[in-house]
PDB file of N, CA and C in Angstrom:
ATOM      1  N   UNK A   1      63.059 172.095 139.224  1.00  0.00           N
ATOM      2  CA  UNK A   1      63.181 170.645 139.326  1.00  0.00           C
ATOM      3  C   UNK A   1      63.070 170.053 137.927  1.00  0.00           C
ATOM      4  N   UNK A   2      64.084 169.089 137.540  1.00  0.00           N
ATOM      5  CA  UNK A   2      64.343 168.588 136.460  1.00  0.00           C
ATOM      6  C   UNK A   2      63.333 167.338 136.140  1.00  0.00           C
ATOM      7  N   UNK A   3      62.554 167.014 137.035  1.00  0.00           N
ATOM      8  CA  UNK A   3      61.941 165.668 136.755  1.00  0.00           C
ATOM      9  C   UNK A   3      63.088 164.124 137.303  1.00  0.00           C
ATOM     10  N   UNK A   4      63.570 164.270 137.214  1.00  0.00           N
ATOM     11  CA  UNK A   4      64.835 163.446 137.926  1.00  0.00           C
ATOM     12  C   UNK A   4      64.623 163.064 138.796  1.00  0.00           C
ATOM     13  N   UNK A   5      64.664 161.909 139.510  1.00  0.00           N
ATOM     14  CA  UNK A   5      65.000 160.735 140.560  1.00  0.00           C
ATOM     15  C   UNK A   5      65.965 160.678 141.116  1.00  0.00           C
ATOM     16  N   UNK A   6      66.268 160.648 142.892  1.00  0.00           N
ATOM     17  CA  UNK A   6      67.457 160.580 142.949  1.00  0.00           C
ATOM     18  C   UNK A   6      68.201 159.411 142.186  1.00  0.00           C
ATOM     19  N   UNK A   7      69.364 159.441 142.054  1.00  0.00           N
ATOM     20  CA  UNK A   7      70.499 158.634 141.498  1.00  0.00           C
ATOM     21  C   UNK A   7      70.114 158.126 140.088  1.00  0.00           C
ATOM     22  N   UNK A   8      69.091 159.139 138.950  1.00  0.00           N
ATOM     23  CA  UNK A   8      69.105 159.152 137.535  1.00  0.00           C
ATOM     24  C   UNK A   8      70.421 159.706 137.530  1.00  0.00           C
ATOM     25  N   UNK A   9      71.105 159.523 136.261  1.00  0.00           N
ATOM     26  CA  UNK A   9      72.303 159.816 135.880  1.00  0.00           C
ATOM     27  C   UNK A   9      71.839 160.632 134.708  1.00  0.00           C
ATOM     28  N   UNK A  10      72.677 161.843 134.045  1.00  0.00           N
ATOM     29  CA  UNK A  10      72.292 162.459 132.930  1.00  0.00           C
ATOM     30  C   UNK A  10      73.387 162.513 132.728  1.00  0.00           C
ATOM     31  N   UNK A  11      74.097 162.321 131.693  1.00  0.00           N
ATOM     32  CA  UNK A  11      75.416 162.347 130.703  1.00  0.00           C
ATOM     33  C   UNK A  11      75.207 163.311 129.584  1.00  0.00           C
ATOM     34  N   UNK A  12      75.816 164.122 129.181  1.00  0.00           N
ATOM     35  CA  UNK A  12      75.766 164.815 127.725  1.00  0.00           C
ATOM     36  C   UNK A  12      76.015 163.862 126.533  1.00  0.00           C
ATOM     37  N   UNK A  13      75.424 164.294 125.322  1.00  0.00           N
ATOM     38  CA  UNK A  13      75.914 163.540 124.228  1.00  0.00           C
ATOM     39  C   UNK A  13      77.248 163.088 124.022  1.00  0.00           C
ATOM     40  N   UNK A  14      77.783 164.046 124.121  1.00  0.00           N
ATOM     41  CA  UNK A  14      79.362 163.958 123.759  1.00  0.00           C
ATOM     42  C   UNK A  14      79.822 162.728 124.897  1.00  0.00           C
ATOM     43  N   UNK A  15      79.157 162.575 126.099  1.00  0.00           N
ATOM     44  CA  UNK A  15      79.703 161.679 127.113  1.00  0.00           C
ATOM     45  C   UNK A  15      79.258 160.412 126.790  1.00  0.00           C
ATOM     46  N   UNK A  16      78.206 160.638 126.426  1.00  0.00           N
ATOM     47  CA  UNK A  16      77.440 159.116 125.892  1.00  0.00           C
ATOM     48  C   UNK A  16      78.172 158.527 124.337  1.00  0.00           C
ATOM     49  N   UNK A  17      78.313 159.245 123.357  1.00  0.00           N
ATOM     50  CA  UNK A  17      79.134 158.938 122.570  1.00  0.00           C
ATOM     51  C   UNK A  17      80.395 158.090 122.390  1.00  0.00           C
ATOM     52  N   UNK A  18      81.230 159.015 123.965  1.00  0.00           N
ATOM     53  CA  UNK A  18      82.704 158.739 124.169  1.00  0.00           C
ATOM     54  C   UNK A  18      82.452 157.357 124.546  1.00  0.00           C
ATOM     55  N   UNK A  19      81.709 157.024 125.660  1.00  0.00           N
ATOM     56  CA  UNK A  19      81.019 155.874 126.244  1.00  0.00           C
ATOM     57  C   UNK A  19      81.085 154.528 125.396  1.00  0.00           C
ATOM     58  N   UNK A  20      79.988 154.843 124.266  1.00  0.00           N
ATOM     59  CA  UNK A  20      79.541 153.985 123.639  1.00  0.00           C
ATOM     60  C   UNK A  20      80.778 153.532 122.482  1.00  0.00           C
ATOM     61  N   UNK A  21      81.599 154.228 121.710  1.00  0.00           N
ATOM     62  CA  UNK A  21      82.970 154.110 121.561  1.00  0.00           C
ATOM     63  C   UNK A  21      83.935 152.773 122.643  1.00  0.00           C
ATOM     64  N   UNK A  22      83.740 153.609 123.809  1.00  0.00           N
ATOM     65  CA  UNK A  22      84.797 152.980 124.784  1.00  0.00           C
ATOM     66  C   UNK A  22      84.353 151.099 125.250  1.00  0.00           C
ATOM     67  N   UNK A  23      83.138 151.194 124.823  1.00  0.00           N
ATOM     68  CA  UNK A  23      82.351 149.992 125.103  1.00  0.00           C
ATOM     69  C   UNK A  23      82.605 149.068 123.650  1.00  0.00           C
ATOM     70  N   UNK A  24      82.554 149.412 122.691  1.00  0.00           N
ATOM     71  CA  UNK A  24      82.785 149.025 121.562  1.00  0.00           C
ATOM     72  C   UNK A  24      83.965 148.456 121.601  1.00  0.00           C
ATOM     73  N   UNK A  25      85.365 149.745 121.559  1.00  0.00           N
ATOM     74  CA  UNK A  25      86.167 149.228 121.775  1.00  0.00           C
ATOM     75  C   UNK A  25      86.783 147.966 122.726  1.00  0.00           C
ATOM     76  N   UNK A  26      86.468 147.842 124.093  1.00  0.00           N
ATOM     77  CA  UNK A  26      86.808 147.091 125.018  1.00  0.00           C
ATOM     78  C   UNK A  26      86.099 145.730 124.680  1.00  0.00           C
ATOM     79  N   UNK A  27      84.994 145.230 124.073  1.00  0.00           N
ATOM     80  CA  UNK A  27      84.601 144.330 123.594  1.00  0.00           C
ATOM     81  C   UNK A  27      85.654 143.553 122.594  1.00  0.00           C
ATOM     82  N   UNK A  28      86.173 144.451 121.647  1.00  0.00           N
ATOM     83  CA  UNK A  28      86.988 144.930 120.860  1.00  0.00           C
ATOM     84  C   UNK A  28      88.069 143.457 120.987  1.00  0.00           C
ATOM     85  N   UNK A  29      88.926 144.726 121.985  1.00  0.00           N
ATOM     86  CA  UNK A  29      90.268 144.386 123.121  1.00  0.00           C
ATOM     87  C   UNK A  29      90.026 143.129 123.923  1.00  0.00           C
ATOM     88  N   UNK A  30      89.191 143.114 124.500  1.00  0.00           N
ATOM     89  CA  UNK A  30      89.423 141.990 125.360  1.00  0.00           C
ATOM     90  C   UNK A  30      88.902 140.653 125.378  1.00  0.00           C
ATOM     91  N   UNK A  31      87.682 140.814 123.927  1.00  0.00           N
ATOM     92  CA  UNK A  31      86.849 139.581 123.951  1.00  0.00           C
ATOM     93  C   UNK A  31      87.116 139.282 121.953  1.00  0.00           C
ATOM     94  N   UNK A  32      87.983 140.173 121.546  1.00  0.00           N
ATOM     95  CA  UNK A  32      87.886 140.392 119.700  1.00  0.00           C
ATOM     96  C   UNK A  32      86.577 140.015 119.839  1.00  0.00           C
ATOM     97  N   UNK A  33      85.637 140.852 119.897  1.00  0.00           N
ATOM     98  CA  UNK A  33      84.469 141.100 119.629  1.00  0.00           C
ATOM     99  C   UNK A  33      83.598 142.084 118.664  1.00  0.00           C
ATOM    100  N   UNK A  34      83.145 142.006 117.656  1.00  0.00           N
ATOM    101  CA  UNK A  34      82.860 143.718 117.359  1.00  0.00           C
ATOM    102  C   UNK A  34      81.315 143.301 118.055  1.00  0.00           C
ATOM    103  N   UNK A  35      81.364 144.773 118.209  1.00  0.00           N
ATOM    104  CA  UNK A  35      80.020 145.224 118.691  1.00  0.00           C
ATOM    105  C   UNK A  35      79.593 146.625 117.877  1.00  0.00           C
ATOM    106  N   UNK A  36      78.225 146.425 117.507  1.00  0.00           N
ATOM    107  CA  UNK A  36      77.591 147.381 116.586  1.00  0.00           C
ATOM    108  C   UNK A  36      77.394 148.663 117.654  1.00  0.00           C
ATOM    109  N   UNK A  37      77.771 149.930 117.067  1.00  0.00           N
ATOM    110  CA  UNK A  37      77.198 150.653 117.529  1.00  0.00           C
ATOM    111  C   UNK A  37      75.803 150.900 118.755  1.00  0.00           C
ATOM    112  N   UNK A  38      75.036 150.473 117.994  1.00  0.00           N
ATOM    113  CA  UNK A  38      73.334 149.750 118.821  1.00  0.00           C
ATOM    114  C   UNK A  38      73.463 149.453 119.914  1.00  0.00           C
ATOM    115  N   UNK A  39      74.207 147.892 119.777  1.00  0.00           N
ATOM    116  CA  UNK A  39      74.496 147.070 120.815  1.00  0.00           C
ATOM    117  C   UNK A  39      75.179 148.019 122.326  1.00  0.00           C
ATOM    118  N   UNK A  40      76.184 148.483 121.419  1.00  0.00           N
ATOM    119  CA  UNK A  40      77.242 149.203 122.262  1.00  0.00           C
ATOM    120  C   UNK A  40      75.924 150.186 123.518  1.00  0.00           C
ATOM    121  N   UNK A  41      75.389 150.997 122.720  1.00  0.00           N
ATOM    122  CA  UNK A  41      74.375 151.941 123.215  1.00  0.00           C
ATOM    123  C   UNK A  41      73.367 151.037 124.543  1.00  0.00           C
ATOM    124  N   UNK A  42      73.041 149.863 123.910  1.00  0.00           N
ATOM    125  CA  UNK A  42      72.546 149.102 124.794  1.00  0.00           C
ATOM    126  C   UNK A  42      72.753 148.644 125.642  1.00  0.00           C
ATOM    127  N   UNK A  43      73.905 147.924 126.008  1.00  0.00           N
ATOM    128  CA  UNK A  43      74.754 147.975 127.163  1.00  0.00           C
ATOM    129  C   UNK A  43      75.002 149.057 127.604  1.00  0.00           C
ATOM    130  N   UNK A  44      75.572 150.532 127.018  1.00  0.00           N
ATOM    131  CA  UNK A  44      75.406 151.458 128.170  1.00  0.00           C
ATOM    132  C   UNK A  44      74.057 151.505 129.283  1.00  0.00           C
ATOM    133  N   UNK A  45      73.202 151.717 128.371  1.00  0.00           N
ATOM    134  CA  UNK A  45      71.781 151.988 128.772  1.00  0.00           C
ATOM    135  C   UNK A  45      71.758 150.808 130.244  1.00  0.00           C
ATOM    136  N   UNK A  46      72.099 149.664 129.605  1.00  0.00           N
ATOM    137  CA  UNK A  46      71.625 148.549 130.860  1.00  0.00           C
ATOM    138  C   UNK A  46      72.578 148.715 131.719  1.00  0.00           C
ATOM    139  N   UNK A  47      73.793 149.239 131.756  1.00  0.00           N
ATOM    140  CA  UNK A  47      74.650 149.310 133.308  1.00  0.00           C
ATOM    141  C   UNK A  47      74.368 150.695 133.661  1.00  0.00           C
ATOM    142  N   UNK A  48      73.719 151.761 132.979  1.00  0.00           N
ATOM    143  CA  UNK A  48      73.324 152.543 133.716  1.00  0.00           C
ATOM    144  C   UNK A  48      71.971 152.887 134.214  1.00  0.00           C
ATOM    145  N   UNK A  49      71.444 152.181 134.494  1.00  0.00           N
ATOM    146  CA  UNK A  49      70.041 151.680 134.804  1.00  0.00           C
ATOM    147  C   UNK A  49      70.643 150.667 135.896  1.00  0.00           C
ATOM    148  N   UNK A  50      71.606 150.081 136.319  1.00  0.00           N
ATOM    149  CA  UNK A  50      71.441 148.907 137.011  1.00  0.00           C
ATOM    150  C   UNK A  50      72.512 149.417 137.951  1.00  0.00           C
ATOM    151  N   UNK A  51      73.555 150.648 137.258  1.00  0.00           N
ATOM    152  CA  UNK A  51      74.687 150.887 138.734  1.00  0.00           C
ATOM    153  C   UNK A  51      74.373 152.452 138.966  1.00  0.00           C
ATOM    154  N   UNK A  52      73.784 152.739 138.342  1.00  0.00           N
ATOM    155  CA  UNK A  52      73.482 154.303 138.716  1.00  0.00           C
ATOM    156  C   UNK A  52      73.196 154.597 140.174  1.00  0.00           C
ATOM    157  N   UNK A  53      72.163 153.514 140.529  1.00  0.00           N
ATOM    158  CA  UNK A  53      71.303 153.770 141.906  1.00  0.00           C
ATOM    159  C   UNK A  53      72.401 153.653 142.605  1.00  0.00           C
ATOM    160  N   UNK A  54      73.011 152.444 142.585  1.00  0.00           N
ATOM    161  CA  UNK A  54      74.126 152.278 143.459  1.00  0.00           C
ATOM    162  C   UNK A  54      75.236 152.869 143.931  1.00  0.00           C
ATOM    163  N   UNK A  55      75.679 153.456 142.831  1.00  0.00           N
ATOM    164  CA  UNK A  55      76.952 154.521 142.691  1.00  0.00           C
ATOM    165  C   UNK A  55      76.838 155.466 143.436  1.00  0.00           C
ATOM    166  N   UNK A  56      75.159 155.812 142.974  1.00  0.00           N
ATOM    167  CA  UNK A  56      74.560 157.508 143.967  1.00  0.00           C
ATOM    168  C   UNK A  56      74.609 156.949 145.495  1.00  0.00           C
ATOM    169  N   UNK A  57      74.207 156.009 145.511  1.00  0.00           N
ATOM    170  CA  UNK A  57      73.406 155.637 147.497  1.00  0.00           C
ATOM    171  C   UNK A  57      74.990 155.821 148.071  1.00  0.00           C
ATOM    172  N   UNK A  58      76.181 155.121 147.400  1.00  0.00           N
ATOM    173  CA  UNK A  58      77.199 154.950 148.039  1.00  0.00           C
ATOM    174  C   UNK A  58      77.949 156.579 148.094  1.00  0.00           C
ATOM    175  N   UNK A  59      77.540 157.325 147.354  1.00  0.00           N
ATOM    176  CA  UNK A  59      78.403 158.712 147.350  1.00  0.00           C
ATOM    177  C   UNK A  59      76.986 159.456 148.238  1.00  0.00           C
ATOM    178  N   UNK A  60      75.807 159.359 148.572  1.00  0.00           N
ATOM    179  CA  UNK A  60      75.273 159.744 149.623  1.00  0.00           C
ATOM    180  C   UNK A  60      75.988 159.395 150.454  1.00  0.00           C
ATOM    181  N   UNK A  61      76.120 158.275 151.205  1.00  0.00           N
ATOM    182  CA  UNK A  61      76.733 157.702 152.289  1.00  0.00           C
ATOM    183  C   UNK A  61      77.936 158.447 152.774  1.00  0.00           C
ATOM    184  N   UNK A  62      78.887 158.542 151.674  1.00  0.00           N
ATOM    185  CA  UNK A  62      80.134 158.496 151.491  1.00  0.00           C
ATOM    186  C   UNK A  62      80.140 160.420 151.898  1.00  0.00           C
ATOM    187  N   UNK A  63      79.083 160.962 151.275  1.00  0.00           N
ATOM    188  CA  UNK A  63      79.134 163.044 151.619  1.00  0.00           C
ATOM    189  C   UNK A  63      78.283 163.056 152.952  1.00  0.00           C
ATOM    190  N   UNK A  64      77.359 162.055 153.477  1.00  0.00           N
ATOM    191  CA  UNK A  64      77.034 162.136 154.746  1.00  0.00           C
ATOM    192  C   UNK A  64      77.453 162.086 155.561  1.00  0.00           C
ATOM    193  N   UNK A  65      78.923 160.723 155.393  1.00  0.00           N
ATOM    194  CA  UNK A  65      79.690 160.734 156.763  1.00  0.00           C
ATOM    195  C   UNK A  65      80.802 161.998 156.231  1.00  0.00           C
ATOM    196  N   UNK A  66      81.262 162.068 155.210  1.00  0.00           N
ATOM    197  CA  UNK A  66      82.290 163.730 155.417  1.00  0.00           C
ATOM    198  C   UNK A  66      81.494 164.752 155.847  1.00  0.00           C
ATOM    199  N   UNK A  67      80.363 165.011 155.423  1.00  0.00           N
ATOM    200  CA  UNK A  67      79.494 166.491 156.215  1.00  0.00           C
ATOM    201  C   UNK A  67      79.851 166.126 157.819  1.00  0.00           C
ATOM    202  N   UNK A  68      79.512 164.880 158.503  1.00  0.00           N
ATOM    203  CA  UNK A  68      79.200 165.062 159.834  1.00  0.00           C
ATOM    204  C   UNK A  68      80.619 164.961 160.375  1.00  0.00           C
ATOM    205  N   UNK A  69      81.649 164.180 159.678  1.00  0.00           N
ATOM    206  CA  UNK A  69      82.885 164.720 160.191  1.00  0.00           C
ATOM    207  C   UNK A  69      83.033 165.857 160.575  1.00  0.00           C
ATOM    208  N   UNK A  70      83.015 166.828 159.063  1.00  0.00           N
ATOM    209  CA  UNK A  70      83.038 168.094 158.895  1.00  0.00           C
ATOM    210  C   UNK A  70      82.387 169.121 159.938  1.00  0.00           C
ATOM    211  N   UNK A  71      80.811 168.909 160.763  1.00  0.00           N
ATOM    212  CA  UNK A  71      80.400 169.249 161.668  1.00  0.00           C
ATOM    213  C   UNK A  71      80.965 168.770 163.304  1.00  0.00           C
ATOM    214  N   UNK A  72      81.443 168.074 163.154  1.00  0.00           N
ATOM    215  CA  UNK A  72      82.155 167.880 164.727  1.00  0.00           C
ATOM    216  C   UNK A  72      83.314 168.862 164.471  1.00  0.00           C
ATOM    217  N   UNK A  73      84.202 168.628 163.580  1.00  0.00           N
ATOM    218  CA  UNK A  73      85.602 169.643 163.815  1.00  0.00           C
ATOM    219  C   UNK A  73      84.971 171.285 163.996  1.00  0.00           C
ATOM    220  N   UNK A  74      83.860 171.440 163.136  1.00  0.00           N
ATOM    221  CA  UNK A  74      83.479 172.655 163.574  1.00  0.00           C
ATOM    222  C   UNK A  74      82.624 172.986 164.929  1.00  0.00           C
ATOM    223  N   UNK A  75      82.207 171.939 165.218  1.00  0.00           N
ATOM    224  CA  UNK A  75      81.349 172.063 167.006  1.00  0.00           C
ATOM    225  C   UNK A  75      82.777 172.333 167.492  1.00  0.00           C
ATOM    226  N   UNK A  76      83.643 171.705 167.553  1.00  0.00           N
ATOM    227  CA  UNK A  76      85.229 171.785 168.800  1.00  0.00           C
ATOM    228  C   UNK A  76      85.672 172.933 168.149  1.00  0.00           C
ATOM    229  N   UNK A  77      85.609 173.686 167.145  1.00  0.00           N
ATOM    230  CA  UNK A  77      86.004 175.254 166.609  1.00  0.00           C
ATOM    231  C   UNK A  77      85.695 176.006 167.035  1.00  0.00           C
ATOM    232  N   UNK A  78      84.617 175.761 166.774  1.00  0.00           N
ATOM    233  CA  UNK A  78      83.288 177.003 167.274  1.00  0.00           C
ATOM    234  C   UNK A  78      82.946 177.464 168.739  1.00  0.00           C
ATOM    235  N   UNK A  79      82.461 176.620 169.528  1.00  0.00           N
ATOM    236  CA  UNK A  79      82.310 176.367 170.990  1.00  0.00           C
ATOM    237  C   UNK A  79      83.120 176.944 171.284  1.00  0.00           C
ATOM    238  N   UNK A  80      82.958 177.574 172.418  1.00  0.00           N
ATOM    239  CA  UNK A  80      83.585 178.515 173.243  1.00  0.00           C
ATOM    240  C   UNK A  80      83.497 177.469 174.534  1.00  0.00           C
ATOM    241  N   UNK A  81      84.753 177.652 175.212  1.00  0.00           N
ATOM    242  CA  UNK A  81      84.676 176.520 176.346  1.00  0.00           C
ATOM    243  C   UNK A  81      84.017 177.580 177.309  1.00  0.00           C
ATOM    244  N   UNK A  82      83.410 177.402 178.276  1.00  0.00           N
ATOM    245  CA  UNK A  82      82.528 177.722 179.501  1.00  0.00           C
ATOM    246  C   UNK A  82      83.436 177.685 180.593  1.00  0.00           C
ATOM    247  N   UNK A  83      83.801 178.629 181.108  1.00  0.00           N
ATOM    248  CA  UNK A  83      84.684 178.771 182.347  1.00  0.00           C
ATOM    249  C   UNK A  83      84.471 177.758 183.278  1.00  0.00           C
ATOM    250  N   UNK A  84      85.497 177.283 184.296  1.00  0.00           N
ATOM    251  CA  UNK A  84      85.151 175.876 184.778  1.00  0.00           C
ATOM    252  C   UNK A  84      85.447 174.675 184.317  1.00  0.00           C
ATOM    253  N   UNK A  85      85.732 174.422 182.835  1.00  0.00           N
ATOM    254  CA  UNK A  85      84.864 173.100 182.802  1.00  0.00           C
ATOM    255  C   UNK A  85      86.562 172.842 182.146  1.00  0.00           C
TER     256      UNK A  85
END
């Protein structure tokens, strides 16, 4: 066990980097904004702290209802019908 919470997010450097780049830039692009490096980092930090939880609860949701799909097609697979019925 990593110490981790559900729906902490862990990114590699290289992902956080690309990130903080892509945040820079789009400030950039869409607002002619520069944004310092720092800044950039900081805003990552605060939307992933604020959509992380969310992102995870909804892809729980989202592999709970495919598992139980997934378990009915296999109950009607599996089951052997019972003479009679």
């Amino acid at each position: 066990m990593t110490g981790r919470l559900p729906g902490d997010v862990e990114i590699s450097l290289e992902e956080r980097k690309a990130l903080i780049r892509d945040i820079a830039e789009f400030f950039d692009t869409q607002f002619e904004q520069e944004v310092s490096e720092f800044r950039a980092e900081m805003i990552l930090d605060f939307f992933l702290e604020k959509l992380s939880p969310v992102v995870y609860n909804s892809a729980i949701v989202d592999a709970r209802a495919f598992l139980s799909e997934r378990l009915e097609d296999m109950e009607a697979t599996l089951f052997a019908k019972a003479p009679g019925r």
